[in-house]
Structures are given as structure tokens and as C-alpha cells.
C-alpha atoms as a PDB file:
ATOM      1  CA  UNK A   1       0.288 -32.843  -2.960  1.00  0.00           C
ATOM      2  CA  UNK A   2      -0.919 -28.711  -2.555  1.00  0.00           C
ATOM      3  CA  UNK A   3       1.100 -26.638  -3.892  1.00  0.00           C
ATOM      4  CA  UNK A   4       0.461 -23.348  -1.990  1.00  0.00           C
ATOM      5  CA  UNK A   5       1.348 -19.371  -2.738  1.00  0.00           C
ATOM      6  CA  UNK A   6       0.607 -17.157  -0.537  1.00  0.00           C
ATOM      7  CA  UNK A   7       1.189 -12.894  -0.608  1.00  0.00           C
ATOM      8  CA  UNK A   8       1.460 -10.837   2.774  1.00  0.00           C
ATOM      9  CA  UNK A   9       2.876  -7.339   3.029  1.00  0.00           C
ATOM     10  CA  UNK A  10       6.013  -6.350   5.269  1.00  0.00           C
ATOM     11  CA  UNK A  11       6.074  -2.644   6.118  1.00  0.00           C
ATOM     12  CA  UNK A  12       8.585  -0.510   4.213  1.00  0.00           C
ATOM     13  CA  UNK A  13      10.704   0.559   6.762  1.00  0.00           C
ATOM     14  CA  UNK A  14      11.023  -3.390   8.258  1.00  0.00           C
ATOM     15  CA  UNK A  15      12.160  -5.293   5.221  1.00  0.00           C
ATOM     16  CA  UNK A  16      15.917  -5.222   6.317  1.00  0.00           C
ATOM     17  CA  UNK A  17      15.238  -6.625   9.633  1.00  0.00           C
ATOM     18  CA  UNK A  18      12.704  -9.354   8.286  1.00  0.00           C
ATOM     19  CA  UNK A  19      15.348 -10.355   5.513  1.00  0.00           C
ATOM     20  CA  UNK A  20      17.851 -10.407   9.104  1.00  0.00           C
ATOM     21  CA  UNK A  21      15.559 -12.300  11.183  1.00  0.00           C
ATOM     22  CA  UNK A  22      15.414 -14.953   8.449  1.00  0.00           C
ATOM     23  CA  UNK A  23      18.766 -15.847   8.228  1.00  0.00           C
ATOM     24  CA  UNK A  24      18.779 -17.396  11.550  1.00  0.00           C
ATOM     25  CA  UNK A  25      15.294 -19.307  11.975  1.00  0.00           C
ATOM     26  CA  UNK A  26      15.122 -21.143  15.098  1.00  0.00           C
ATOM     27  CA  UNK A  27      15.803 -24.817  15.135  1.00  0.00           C
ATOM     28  CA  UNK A  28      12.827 -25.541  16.814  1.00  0.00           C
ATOM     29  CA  UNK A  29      10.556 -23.559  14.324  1.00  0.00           C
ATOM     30  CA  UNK A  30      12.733 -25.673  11.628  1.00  0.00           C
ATOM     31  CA  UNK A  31      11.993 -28.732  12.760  1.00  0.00           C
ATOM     32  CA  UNK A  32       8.248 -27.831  13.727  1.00  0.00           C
ATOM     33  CA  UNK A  33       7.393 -26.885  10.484  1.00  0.00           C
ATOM     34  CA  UNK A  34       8.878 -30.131   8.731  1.00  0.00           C
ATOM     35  CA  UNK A  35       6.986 -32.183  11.097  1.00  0.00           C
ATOM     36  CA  UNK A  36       3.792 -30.560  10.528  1.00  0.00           C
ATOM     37  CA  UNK A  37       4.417 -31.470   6.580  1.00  0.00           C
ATOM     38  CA  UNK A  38       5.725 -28.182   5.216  1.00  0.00           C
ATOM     39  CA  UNK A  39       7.620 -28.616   2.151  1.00  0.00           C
ATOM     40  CA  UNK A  40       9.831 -27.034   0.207  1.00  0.00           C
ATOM     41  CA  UNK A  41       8.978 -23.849   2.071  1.00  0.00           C
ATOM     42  CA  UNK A  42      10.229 -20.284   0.433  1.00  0.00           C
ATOM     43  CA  UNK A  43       9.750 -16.849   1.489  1.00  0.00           C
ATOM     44  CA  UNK A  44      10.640 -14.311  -1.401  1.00  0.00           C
ATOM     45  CA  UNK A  45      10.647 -10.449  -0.502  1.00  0.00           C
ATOM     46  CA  UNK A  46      10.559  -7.405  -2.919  1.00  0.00           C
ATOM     47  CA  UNK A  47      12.583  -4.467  -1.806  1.00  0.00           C
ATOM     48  CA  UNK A  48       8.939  -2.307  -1.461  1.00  0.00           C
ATOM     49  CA  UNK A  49       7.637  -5.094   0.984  1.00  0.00           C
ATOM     50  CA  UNK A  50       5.656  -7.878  -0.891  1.00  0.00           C
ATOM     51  CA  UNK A  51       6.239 -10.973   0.114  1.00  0.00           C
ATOM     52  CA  UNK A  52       5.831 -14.250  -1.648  1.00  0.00           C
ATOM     53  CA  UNK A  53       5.590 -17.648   0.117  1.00  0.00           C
ATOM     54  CA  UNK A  54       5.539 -20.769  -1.382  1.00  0.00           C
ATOM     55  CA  UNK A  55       5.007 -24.361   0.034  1.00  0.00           C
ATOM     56  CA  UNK A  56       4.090 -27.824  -0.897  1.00  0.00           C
ATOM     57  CA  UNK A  57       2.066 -30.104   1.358  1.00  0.00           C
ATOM     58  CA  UNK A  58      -0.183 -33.019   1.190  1.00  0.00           C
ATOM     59  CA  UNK A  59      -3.026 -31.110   3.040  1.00  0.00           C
ATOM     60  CA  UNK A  60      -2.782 -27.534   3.701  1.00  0.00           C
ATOM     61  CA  UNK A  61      -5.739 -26.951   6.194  1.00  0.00           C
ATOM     62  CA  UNK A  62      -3.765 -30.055   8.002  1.00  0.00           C
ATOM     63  CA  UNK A  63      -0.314 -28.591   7.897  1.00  0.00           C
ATOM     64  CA  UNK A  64      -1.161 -24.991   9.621  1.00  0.00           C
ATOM     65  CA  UNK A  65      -3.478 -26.913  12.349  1.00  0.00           C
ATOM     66  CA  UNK A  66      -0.388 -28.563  13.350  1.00  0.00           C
ATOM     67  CA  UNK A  67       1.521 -25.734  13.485  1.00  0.00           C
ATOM     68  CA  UNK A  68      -0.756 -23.722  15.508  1.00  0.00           C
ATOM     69  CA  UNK A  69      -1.085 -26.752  18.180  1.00  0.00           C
ATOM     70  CA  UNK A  70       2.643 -25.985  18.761  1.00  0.00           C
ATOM     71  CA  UNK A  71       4.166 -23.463  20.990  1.00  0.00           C
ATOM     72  CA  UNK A  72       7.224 -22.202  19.194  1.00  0.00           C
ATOM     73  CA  UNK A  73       4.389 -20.953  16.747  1.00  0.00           C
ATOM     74  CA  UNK A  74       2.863 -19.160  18.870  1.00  0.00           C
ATOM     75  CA  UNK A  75       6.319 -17.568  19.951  1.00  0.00           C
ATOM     76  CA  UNK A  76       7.740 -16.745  16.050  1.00  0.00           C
ATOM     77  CA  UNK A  77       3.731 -15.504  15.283  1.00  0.00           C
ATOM     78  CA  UNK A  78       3.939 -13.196  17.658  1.00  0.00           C
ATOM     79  CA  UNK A  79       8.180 -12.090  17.176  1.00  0.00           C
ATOM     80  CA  UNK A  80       6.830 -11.488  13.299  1.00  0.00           C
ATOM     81  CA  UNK A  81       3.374  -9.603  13.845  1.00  0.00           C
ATOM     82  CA  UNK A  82       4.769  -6.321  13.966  1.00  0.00           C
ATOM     83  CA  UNK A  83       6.649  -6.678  10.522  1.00  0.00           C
ATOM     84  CA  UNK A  84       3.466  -7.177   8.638  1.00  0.00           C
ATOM     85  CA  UNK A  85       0.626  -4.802   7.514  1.00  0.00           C
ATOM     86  CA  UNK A  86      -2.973  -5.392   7.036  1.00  0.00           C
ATOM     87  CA  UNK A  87      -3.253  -8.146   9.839  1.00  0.00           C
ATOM     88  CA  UNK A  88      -6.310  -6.814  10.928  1.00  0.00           C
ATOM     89  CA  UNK A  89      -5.307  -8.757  14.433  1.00  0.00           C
ATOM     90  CA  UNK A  90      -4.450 -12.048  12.792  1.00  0.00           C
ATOM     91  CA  UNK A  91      -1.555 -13.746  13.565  1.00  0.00           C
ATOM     92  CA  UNK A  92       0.655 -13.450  10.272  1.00  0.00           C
ATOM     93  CA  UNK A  93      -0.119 -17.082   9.448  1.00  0.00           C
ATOM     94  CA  UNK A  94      -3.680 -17.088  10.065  1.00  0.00           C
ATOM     95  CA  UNK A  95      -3.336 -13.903   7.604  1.00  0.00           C
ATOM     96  CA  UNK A  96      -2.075 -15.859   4.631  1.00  0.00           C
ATOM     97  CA  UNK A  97      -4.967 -16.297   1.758  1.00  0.00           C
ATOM     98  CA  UNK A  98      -3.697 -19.106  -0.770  1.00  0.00           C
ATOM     99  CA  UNK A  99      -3.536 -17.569  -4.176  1.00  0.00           C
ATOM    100  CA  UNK A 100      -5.916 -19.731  -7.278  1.00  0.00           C
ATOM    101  CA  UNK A 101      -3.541 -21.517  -9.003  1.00  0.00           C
ATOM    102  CA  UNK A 102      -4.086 -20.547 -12.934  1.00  0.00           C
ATOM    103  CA  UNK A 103      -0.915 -22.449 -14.739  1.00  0.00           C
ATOM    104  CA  UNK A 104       1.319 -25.272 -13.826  1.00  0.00           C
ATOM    105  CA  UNK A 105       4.113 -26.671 -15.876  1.00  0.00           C
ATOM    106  CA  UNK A 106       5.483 -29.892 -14.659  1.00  0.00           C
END
């Protein structure tokens, strides 16, 4: 199993609407996620924008494949672009650098 972190910036003056627009995921991006192995998925945002996401799958490279073959990713991807900084045209996903894991107590 990967354990993956991942840091993306949301823009200062969007980080109320992001926290909004994550209390109601759609089903579809739910369930689209799970079956394209995405575990134990958390987002955690700081009030000046960072975000922190968190996941555990058994291959990482495999897991966001699958979710760009589907079309509801495509739809959230886009819905979310305009929250982030520093995309430099990427899709917010395609934008997310795993961070070197350095400690791990188990």
C-alpha cells in the first residue's frame, strides 16, 4: 500500500467556497474515486489556502489513470480549477506532486 501526501494552493479569497463545495461531493465522484482504489482520502485546508491531501492506495500512478478515464473527473477537474493557484494549465489533479515520505510510525 502508498501512502500519498500531496500540497496544492487554494486562492485566498476562495477557501470558504472550496470548504462549501466539499461538504456535498457528488455521489458519482464518491463512488468513482473508491472504485479507482482511493483510500482513506482527506483534504485538510489552512485558513491562508494550503491544502493538504492525503490518500492510501495500492498503486498511485494506477489509481489517478483510472480516475482520469472517467467522466465525472473530468467534470469536478474542471468545477475545481478556478479555486487553485499555480496550475500552470493542469487540471488540479494532474497538479498534485506526492510529497517524500521522511517518517512513518505504525
Amino acid at each position: 500500500m502508498q501512502r500519498v501526501c500531496f500540497l496544492l494552493k487554494v486562492r485566498s479569497g476562495m477557501v470558504a467556497e472550496y470548504r462549501e463545495r466539499h461538504k456535498d461531493v457528488w455521489a458519482d465522484m464518491l463512488a468513482a474515486l473508491s472504485e479507482a482504489g482511493w483510500r482513506n482520502y482527506s483534504l485538510f485546508l489552512r485558513e491562508d489556502g494550503l491544502l493538504v491531501g492525503y490518500l492510501e492506495t495500492d498503486d498511485f500512478e494506477a489509481a489517478r489513470a483510472a480516475m482520469d478515464a472517467t467522466e465525472v473527473n473530468a467534470r469536478w477537474q474542471a468545477e475545481m480549477a478556478d479555486f487553485f493557484e499555480e496550475l500552470d494549465g493542469q487540471a488540479p489533479d494532474a497538479a498534485m506532486r506526492p510529497l517524500a515520505e521522511v517518517f512513518h510510525l505504525a
